[in-house]
PDB file of N, CA and C in Angstrom:
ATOM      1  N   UNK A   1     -12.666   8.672 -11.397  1.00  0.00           N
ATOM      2  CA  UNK A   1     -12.691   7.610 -10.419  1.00  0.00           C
ATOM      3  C   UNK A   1     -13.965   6.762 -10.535  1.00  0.00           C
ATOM      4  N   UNK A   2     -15.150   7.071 -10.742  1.00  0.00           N
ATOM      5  CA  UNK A   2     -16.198   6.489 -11.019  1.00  0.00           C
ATOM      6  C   UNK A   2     -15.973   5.237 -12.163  1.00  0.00           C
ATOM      7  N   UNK A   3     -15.979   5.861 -13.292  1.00  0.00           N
ATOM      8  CA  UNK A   3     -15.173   4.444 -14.126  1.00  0.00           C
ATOM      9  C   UNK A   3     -14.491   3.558 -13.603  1.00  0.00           C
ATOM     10  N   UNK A   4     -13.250   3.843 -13.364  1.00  0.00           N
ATOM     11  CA  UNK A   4     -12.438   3.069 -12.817  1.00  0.00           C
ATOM     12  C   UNK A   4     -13.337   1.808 -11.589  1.00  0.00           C
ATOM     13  N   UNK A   5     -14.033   2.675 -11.107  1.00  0.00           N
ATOM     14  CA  UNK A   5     -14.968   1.906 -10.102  1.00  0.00           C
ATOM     15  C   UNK A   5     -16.083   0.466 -10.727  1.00  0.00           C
ATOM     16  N   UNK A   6     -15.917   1.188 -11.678  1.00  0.00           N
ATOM     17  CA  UNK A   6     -16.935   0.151 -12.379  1.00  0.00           C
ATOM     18  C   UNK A   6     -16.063  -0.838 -12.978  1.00  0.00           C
ATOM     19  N   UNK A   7     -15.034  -0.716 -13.304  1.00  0.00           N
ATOM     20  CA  UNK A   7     -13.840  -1.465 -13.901  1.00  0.00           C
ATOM     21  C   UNK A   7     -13.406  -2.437 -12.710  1.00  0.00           C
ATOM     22  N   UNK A   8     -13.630  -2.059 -11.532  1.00  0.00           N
ATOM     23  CA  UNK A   8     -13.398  -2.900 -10.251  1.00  0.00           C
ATOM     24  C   UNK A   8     -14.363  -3.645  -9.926  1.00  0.00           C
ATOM     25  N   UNK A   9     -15.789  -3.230 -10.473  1.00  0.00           N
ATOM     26  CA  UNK A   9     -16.905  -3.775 -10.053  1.00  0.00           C
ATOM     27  C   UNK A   9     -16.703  -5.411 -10.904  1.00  0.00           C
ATOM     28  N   UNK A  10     -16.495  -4.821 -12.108  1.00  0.00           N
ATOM     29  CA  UNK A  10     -16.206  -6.061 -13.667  1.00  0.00           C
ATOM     30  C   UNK A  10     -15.484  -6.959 -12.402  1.00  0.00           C
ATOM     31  N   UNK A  11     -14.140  -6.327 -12.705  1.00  0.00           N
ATOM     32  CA  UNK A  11     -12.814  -7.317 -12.361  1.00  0.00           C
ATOM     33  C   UNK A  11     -13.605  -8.479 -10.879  1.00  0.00           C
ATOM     34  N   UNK A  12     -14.506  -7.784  -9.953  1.00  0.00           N
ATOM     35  CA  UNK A  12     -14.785  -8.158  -8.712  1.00  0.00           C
ATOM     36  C   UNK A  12     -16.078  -9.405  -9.515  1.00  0.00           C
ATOM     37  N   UNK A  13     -16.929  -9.388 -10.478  1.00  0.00           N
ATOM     38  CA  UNK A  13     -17.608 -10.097 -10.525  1.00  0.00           C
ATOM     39  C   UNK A  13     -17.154 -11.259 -11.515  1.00  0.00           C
ATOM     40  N   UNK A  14     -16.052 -10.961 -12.109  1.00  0.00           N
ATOM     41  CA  UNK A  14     -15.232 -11.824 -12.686  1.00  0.00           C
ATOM     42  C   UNK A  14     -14.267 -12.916 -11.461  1.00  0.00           C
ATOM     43  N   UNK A  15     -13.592 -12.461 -10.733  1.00  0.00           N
ATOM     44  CA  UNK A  15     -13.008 -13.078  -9.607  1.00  0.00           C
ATOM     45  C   UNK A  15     -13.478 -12.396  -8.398  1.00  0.00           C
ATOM     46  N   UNK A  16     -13.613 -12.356  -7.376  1.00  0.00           N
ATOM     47  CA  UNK A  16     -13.885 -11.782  -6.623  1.00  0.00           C
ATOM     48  C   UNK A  16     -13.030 -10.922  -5.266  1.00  0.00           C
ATOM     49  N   UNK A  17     -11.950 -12.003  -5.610  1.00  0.00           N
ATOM     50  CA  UNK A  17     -10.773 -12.141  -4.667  1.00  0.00           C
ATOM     51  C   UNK A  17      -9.638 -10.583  -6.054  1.00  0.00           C
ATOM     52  N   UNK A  18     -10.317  -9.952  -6.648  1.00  0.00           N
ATOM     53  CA  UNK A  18      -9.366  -9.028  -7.720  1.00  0.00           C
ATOM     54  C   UNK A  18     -10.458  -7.425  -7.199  1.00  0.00           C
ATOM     55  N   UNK A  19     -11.394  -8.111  -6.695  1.00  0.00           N
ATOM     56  CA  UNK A  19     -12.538  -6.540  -6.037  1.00  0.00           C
ATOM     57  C   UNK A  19     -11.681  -5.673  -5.560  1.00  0.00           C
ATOM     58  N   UNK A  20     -10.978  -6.141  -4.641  1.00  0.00           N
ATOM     59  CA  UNK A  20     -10.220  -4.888  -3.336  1.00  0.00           C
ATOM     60  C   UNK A  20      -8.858  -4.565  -4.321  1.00  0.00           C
ATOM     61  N   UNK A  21      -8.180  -5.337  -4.397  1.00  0.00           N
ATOM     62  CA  UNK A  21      -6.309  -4.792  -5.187  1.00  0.00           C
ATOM     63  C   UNK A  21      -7.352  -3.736  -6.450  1.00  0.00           C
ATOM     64  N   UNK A  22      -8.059  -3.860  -7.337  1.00  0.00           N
ATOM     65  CA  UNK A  22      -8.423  -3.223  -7.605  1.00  0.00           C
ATOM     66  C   UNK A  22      -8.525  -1.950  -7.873  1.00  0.00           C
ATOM     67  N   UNK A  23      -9.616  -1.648  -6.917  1.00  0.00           N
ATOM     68  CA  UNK A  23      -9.718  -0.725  -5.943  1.00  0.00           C
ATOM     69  C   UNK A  23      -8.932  -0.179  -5.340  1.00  0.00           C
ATOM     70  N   UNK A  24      -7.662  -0.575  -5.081  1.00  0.00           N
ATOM     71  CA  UNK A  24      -6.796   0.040  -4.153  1.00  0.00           C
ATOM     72  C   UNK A  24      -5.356   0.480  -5.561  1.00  0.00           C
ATOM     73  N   UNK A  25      -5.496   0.259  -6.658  1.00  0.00           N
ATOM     74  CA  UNK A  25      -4.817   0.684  -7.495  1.00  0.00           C
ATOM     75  C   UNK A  25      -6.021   1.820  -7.945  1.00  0.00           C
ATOM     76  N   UNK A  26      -6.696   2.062  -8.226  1.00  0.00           N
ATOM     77  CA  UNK A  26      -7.740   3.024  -8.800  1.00  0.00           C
ATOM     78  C   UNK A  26      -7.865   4.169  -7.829  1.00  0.00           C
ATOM     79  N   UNK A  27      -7.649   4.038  -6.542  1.00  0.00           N
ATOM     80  CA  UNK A  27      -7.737   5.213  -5.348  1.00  0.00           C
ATOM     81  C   UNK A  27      -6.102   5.621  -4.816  1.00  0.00           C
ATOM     82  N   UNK A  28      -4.820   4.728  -5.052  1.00  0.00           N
ATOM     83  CA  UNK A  28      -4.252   4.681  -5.367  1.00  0.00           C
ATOM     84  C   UNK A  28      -3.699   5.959  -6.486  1.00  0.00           C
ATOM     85  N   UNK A  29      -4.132   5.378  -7.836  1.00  0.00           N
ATOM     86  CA  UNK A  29      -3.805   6.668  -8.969  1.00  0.00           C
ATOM     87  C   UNK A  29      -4.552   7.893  -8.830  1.00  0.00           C
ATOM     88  N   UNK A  30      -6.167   7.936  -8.196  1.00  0.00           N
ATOM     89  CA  UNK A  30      -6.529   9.360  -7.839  1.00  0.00           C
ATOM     90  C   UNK A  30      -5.807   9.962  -6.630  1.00  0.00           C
ATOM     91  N   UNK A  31      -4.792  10.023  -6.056  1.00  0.00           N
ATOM     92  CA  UNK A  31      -3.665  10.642  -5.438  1.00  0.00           C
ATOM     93  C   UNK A  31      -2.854  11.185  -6.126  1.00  0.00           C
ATOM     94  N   UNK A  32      -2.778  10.700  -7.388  1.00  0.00           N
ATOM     95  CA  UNK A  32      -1.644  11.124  -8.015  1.00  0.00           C
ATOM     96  C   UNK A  32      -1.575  12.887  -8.198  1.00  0.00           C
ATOM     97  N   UNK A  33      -2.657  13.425  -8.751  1.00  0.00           N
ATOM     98  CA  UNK A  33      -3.259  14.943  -9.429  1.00  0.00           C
ATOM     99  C   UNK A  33      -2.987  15.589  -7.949  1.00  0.00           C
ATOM    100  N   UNK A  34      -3.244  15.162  -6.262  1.00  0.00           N
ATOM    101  CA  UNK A  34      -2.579  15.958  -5.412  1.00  0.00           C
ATOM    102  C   UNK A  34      -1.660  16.568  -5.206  1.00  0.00           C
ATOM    103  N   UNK A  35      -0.648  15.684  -6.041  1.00  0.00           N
ATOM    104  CA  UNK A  35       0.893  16.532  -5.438  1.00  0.00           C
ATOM    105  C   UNK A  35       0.651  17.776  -6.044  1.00  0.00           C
ATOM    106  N   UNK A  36       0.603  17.726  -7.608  1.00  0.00           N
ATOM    107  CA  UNK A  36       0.117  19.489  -8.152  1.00  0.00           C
ATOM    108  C   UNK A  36      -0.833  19.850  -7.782  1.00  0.00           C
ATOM    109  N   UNK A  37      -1.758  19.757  -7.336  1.00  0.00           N
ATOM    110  CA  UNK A  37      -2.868  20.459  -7.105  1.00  0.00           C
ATOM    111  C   UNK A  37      -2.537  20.972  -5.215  1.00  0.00           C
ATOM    112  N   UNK A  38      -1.598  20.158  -4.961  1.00  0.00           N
ATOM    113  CA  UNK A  38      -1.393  21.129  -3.181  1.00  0.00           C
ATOM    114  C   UNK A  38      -0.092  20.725  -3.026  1.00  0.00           C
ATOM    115  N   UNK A  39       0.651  20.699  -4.231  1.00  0.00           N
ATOM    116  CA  UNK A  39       2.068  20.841  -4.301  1.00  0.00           C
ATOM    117  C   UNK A  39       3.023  20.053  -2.756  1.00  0.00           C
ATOM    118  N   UNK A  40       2.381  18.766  -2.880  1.00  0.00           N
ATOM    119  CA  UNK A  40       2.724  18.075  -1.311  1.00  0.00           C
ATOM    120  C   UNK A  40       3.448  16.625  -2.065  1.00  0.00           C
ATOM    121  N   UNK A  41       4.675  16.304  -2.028  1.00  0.00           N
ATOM    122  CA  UNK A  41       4.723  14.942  -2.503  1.00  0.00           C
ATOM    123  C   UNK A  41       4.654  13.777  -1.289  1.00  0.00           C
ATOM    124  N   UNK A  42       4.176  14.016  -0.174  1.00  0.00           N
ATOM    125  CA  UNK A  42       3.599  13.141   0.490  1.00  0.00           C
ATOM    126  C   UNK A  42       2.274  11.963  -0.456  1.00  0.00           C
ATOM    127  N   UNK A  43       1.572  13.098  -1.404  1.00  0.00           N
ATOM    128  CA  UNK A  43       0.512  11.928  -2.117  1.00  0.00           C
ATOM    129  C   UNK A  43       1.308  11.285  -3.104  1.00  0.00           C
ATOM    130  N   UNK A  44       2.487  11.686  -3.237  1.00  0.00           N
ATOM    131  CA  UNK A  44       3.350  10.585  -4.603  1.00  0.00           C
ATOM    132  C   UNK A  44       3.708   8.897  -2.908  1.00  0.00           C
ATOM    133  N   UNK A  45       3.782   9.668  -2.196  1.00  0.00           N
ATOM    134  CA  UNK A  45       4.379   8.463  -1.397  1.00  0.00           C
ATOM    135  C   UNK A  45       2.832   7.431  -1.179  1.00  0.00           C
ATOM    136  N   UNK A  46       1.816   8.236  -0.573  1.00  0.00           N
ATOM    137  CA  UNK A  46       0.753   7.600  -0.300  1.00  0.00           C
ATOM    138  C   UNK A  46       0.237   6.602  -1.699  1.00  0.00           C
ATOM    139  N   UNK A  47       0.264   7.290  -2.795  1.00  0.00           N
ATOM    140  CA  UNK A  47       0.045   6.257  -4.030  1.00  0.00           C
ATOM    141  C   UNK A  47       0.557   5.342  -4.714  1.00  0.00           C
ATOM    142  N   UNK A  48       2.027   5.481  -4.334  1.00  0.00           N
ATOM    143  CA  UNK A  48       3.137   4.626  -4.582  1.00  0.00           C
ATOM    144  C   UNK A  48       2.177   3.676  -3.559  1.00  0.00           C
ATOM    145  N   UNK A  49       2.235   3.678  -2.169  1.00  0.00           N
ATOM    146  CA  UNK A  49       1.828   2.649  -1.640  1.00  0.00           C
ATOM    147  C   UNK A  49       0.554   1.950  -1.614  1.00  0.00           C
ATOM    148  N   UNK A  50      -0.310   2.432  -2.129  1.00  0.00           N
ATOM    149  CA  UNK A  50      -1.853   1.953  -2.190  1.00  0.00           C
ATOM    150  C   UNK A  50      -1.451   0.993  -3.745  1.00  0.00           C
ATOM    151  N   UNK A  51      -0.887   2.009  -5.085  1.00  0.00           N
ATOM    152  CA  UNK A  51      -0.817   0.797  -6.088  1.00  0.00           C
ATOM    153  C   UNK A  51       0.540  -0.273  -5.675  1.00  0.00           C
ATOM    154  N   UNK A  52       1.250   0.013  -5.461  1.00  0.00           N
ATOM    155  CA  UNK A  52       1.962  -1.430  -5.077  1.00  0.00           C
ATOM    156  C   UNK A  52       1.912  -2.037  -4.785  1.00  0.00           C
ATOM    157  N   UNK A  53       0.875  -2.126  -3.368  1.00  0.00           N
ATOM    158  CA  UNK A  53       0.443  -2.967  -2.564  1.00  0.00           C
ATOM    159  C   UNK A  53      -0.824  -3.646  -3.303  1.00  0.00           C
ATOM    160  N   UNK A  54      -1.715  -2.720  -4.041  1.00  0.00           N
ATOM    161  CA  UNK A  54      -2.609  -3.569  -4.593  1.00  0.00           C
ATOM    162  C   UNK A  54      -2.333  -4.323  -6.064  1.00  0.00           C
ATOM    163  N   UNK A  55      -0.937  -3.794  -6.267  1.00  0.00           N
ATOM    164  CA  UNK A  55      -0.836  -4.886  -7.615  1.00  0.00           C
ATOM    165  C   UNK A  55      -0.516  -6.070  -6.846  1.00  0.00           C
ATOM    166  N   UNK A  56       0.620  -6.193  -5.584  1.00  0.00           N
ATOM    167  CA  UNK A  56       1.150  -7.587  -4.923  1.00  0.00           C
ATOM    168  C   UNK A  56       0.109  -8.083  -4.273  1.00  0.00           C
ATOM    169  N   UNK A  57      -1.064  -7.483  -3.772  1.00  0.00           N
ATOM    170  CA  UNK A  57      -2.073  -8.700  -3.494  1.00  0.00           C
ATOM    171  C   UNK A  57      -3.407  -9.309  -4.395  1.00  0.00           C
ATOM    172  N   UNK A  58      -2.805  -8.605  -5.798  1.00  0.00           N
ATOM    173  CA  UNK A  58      -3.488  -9.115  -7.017  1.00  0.00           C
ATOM    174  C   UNK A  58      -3.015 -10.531  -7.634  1.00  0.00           C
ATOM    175  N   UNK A  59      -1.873 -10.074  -7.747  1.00  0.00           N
ATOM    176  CA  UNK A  59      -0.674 -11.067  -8.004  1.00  0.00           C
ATOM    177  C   UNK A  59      -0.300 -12.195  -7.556  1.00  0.00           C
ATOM    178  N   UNK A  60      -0.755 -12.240  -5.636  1.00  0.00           N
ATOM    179  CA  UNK A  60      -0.453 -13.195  -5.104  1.00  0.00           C
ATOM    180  C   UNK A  60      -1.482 -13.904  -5.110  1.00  0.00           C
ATOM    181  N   UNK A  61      -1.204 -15.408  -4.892  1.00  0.00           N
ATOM    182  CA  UNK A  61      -2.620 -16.147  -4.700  1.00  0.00           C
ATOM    183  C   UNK A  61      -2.749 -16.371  -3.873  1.00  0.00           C
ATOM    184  N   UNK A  62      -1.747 -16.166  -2.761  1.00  0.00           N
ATOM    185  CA  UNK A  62      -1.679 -17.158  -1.545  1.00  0.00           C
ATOM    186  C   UNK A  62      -2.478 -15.814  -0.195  1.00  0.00           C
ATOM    187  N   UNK A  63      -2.827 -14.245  -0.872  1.00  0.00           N
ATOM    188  CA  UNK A  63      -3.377 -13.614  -0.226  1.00  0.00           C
ATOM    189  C   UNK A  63      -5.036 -13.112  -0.666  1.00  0.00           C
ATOM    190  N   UNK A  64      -5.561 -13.400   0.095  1.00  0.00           N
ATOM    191  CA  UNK A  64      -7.149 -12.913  -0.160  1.00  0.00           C
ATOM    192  C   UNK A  64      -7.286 -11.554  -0.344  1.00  0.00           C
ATOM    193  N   UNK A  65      -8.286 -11.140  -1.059  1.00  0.00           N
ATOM    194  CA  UNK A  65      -8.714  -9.693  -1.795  1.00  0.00           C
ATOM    195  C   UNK A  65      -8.983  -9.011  -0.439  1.00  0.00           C
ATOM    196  N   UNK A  66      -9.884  -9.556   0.837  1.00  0.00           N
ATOM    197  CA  UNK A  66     -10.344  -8.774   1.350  1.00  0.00           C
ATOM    198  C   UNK A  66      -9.133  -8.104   2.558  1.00  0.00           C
ATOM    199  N   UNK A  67      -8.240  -8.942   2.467  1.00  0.00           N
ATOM    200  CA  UNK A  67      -7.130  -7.796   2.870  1.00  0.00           C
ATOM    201  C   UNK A  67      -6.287  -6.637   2.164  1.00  0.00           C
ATOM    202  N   UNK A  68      -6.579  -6.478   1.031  1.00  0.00           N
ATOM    203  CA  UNK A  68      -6.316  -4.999   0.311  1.00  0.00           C
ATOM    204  C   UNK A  68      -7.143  -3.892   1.489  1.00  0.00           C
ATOM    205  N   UNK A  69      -9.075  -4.436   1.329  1.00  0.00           N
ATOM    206  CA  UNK A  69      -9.613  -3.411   2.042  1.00  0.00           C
ATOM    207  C   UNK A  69      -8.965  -2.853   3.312  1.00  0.00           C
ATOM    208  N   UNK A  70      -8.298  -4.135   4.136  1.00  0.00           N
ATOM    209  CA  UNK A  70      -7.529  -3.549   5.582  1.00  0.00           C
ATOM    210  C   UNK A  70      -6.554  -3.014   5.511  1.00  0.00           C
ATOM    211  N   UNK A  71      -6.067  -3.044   4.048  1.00  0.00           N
ATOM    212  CA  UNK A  71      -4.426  -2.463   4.510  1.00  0.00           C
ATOM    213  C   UNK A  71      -4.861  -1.125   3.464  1.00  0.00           C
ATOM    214  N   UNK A  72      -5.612  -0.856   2.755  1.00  0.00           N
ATOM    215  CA  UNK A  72      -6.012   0.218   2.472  1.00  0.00           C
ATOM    216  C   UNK A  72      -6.875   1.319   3.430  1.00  0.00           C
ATOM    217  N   UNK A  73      -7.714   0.409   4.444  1.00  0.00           N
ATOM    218  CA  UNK A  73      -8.279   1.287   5.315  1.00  0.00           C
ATOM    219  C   UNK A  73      -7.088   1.559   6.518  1.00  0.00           C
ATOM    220  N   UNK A  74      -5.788   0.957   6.555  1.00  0.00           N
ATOM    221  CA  UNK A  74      -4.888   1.461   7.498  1.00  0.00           C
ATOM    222  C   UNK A  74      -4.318   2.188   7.258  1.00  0.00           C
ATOM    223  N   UNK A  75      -3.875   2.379   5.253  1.00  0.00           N
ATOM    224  CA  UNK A  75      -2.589   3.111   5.012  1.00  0.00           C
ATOM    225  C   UNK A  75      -3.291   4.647   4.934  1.00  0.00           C
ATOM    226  N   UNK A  76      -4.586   4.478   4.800  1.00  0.00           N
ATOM    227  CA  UNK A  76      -5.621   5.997   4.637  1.00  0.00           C
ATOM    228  C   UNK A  76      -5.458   6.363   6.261  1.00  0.00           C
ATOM    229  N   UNK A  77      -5.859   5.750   7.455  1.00  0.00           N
ATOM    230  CA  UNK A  77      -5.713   6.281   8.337  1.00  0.00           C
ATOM    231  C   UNK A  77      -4.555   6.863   9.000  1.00  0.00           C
ATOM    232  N   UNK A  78      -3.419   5.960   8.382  1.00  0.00           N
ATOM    233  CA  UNK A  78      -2.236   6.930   9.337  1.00  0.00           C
ATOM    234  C   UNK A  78      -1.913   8.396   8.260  1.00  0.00           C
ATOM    235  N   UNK A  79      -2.212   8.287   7.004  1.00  0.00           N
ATOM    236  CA  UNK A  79      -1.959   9.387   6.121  1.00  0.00           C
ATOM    237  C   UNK A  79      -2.673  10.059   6.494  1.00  0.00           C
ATOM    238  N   UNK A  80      -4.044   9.961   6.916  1.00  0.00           N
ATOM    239  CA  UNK A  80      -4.676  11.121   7.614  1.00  0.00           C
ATOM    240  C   UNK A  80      -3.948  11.779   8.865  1.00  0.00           C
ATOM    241  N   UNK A  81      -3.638  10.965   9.889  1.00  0.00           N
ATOM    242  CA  UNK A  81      -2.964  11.260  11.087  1.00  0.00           C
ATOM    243  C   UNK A  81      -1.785  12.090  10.988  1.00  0.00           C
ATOM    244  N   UNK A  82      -0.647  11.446  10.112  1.00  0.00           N
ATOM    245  CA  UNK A  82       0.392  12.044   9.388  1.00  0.00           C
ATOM    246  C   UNK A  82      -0.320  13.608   8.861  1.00  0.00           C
ATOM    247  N   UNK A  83      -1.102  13.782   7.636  1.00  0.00           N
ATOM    248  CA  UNK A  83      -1.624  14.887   7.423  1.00  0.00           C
ATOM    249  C   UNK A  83      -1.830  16.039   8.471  1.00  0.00           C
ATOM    250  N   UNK A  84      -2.793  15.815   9.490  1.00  0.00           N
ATOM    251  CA  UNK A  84      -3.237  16.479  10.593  1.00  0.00           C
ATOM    252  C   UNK A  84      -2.171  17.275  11.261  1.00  0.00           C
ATOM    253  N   UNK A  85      -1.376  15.694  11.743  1.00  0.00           N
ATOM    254  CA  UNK A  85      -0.071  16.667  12.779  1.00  0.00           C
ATOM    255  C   UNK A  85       0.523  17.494  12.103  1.00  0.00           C
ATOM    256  N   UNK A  86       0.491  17.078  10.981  1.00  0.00           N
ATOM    257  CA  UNK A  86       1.666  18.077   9.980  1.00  0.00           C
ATOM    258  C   UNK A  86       0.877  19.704   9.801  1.00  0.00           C
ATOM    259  N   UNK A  87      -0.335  19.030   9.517  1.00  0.00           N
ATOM    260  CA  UNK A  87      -1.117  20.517   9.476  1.00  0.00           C
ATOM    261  C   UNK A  87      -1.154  21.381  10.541  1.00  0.00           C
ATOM    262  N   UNK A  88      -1.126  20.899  11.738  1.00  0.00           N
ATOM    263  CA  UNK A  88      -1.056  21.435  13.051  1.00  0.00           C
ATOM    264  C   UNK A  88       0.177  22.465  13.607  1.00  0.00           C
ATOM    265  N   UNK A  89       1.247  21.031  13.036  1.00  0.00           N
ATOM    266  CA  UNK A  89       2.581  22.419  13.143  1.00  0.00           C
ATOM    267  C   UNK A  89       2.925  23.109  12.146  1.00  0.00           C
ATOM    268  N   UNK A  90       1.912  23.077  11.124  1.00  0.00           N
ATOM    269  CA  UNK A  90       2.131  24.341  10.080  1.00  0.00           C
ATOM    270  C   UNK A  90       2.811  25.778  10.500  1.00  0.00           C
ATOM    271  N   UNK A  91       3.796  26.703  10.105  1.00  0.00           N
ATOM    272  CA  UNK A  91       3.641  28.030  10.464  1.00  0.00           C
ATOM    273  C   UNK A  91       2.293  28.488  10.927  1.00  0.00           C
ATOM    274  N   UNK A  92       1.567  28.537   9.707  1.00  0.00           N
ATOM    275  CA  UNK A  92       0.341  29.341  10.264  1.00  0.00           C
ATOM    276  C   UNK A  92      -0.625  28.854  11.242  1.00  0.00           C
ATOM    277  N   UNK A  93      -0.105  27.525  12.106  1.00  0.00           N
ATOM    278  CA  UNK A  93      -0.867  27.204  13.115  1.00  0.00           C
ATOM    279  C   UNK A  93      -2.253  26.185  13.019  1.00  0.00           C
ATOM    280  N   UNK A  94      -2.093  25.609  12.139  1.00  0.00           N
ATOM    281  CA  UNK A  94      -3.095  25.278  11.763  1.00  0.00           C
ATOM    282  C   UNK A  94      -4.532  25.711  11.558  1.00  0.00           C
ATOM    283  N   UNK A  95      -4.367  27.461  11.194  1.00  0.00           N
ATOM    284  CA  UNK A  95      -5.591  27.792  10.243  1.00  0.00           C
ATOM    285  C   UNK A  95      -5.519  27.496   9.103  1.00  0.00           C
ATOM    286  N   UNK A  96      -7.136  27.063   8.731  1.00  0.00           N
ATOM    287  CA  UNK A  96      -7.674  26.846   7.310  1.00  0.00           C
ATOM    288  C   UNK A  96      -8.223  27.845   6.784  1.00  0.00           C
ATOM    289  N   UNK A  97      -7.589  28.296   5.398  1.00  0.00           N
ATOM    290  CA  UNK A  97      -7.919  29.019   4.941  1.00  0.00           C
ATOM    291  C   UNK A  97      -9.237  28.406   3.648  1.00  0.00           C
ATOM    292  N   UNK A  98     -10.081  29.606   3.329  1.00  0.00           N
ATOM    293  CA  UNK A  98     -11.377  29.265   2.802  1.00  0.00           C
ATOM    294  C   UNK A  98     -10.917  28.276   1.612  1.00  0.00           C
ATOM    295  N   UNK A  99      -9.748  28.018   0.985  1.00  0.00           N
ATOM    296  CA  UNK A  99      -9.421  28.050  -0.334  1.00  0.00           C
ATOM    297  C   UNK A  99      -7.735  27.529  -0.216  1.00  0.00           C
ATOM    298  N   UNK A 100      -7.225  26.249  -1.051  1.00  0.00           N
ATOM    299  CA  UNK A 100      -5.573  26.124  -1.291  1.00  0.00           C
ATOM    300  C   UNK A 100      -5.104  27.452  -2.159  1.00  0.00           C
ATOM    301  N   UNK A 101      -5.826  27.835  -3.303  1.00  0.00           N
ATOM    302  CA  UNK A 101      -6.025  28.315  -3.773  1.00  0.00           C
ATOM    303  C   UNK A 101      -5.810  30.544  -3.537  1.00  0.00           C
ATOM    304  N   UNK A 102      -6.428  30.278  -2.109  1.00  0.00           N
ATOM    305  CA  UNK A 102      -6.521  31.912  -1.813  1.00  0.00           C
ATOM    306  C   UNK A 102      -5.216  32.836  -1.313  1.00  0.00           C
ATOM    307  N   UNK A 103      -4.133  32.233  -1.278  1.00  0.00           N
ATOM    308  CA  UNK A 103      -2.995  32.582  -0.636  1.00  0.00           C
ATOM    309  C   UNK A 103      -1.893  32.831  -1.725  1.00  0.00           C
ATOM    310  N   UNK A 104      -2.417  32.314  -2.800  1.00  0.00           N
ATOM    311  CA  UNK A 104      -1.386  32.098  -4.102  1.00  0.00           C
ATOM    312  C   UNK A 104      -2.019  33.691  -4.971  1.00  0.00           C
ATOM    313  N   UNK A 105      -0.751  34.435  -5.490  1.00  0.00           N
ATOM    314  CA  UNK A 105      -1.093  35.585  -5.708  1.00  0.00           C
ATOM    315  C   UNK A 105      -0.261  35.602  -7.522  1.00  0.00           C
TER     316      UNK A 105
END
């Protein structure tokens, strides 16, 4: 992700209005390695929507860059919210265990 960051930095000092879609395709594809790594395809949905959305407000001219940042800082907050409740009515009640990792035998 760091690269990629710098690849946004380029694209942002090249146009400026390409900073955020960017960015929101690059945080976007680091979702992807979640679904296997906590076997949830909720992050295939969350990344589907961060790069789609930031290729169509790359694409468009008629929308400014700095609304990627808002609709990226919205689509992170309800996925968090979404996350939570879900974690909450987990079976196990929403304990965290030390580890995704420690339960798998």
């Amino acid at each position: 992700m760091p690269i990629g960051m710098l690849v946004a930095v380029a694209l942002g000092l090249h146009d400026v209005d390409l900073f955020f879609p960017a960015s929101m395709l690059i945080v976007g594809a680091h979702y992807l390695p979640f679904v296997h790594l906590y076997g949830d395809r909720f992050f295939v949905a969350l990344a589907v929507v961060l790069v789609a959305a930031g290729y169509l407000i790359a694409t468009n001219t008629d929308v400014d860059g700095p609304v990627g940042a808002w609709f990226t800082s919205g689509a992170l907050l309800v996925a968090a919210v979404v996350l939570h409740v879900r974690h909450r009515r987990s079976p196990e009640g929403g304990a965290v265990s030390a580890s995704p990792l420690s339960e798998v035998r």
